[in-house]
C-alpha atoms as a PDB file:
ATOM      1  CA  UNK A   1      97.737 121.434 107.692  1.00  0.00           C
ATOM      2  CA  UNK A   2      99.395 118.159 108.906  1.00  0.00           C
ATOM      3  CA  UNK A   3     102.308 117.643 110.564  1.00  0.00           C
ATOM      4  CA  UNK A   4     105.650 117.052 109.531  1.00  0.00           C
ATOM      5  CA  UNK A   5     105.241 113.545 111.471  1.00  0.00           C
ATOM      6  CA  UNK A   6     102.079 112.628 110.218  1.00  0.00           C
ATOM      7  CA  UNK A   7     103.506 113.402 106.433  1.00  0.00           C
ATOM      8  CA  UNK A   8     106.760 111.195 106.993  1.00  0.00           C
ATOM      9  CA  UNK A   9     105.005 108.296 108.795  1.00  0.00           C
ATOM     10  CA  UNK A  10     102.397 108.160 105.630  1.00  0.00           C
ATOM     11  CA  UNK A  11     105.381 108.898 103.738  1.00  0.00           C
ATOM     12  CA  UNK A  12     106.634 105.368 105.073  1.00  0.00           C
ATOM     13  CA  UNK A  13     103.546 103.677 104.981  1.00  0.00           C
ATOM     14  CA  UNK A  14     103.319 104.600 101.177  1.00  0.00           C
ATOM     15  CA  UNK A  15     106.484 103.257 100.450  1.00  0.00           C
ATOM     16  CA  UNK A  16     106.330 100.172 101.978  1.00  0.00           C
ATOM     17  CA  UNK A  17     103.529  99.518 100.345  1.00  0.00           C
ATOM     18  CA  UNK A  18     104.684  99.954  96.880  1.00  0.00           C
ATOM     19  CA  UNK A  19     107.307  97.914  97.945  1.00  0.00           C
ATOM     20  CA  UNK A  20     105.342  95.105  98.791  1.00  0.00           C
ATOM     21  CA  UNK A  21     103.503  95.459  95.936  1.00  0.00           C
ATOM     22  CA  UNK A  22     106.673  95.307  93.237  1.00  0.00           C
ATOM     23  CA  UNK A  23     106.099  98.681  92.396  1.00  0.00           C
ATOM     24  CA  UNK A  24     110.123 101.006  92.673  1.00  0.00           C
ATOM     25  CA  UNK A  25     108.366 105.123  93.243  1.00  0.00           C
ATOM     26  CA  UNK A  26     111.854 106.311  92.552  1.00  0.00           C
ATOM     27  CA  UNK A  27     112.239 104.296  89.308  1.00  0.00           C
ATOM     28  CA  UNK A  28     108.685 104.503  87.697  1.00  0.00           C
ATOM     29  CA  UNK A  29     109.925 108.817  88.404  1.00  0.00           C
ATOM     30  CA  UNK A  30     113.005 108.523  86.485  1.00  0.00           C
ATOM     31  CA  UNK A  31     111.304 106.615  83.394  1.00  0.00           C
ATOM     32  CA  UNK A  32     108.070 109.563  83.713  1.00  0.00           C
ATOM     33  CA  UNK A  33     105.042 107.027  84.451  1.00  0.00           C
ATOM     34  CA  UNK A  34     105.236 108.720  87.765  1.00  0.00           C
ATOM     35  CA  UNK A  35     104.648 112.911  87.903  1.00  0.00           C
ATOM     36  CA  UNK A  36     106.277 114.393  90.640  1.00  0.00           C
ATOM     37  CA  UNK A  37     103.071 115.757  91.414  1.00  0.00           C
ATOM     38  CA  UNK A  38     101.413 112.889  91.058  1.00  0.00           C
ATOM     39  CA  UNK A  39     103.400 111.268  93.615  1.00  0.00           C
ATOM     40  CA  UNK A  40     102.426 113.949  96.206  1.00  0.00           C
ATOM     41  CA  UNK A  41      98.919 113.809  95.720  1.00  0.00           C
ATOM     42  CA  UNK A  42      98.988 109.876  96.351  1.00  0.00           C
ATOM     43  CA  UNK A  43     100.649 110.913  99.479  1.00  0.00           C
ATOM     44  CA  UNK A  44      97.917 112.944 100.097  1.00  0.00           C
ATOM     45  CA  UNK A  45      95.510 110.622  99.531  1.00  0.00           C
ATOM     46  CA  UNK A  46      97.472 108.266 102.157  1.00  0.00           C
ATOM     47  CA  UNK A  47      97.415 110.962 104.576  1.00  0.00           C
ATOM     48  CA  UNK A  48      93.715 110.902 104.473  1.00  0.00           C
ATOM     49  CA  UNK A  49      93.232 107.650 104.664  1.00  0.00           C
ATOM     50  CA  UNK A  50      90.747 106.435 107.400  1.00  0.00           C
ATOM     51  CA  UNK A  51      92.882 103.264 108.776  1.00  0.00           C
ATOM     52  CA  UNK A  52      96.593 104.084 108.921  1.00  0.00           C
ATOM     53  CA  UNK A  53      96.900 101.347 111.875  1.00  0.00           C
ATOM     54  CA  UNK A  54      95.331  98.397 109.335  1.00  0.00           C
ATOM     55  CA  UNK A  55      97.615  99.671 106.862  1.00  0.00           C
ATOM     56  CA  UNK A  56     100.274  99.226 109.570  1.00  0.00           C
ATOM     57  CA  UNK A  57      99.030  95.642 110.497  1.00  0.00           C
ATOM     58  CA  UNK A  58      98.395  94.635 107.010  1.00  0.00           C
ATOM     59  CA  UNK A  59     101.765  95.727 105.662  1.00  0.00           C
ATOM     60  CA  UNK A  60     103.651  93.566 108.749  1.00  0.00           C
ATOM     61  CA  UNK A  61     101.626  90.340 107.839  1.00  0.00           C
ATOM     62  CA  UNK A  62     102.908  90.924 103.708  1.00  0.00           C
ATOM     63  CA  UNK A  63     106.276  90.671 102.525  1.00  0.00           C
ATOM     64  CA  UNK A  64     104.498  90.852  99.136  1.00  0.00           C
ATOM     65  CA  UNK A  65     101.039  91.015  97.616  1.00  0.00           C
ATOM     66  CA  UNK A  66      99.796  91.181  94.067  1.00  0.00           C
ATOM     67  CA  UNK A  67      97.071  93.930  94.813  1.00  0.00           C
ATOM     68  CA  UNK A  68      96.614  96.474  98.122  1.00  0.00           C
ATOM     69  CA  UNK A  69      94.207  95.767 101.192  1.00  0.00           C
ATOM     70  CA  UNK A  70      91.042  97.471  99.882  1.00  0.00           C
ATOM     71  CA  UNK A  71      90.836 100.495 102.102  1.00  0.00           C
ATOM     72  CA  UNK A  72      94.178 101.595 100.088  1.00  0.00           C
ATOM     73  CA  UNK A  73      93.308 104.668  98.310  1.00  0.00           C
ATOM     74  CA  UNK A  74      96.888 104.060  96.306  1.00  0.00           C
ATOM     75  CA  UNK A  75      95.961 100.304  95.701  1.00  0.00           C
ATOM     76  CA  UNK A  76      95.154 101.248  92.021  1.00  0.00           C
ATOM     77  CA  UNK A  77      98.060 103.247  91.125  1.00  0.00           C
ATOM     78  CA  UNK A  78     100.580 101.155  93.070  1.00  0.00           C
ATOM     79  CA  UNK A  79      99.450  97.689  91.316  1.00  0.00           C
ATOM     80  CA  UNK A  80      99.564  99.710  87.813  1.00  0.00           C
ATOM     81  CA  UNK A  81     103.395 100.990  88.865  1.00  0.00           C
ATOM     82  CA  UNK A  82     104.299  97.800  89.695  1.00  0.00           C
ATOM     83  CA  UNK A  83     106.759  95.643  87.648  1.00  0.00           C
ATOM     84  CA  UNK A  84     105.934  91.955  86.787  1.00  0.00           C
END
């Protein structure tokens, strides 16, 4: 089981990165294109991924980005949430 740190710092990570790519977690809940459970098992799938510290370096060179680096294993979802 992971820690409480290691869920809130991929917690972070995930967010910023829907942020960056256009895409509002909380809003895409509230109109039901995102499950509640569907937004814990992308978390999931950011706590597993195998280069939190490129995420890290790639999210502070991009204040926004039409698509995710491709090691993001959210990438897909995120750029599908995303409001243009």
């Amino acid at each position: 089981m992971q820690g409480e740190g290691t869920r809130d710092r991929h917690e972070g990570l995930m967010s910023r990165m829907a942020e960056t790519l256009g895409a509002d977690l909380e809003a895409a809940e509230l109109r039901g294109t995102l499950p509640p459970e569907m937004r814990e098992e992308m978390l999931h799938a950011c706590i597993g991924c195998s280069d939190p510290a490129g995420c890290r370096h790639w999210l502070g060179t991009h204040s926004h980005a039409e698509s995710a680096p491709g090691f993001c294993r959210n990438g897909a979802i995120l750029r599908d949430l995303a409001v243009r």
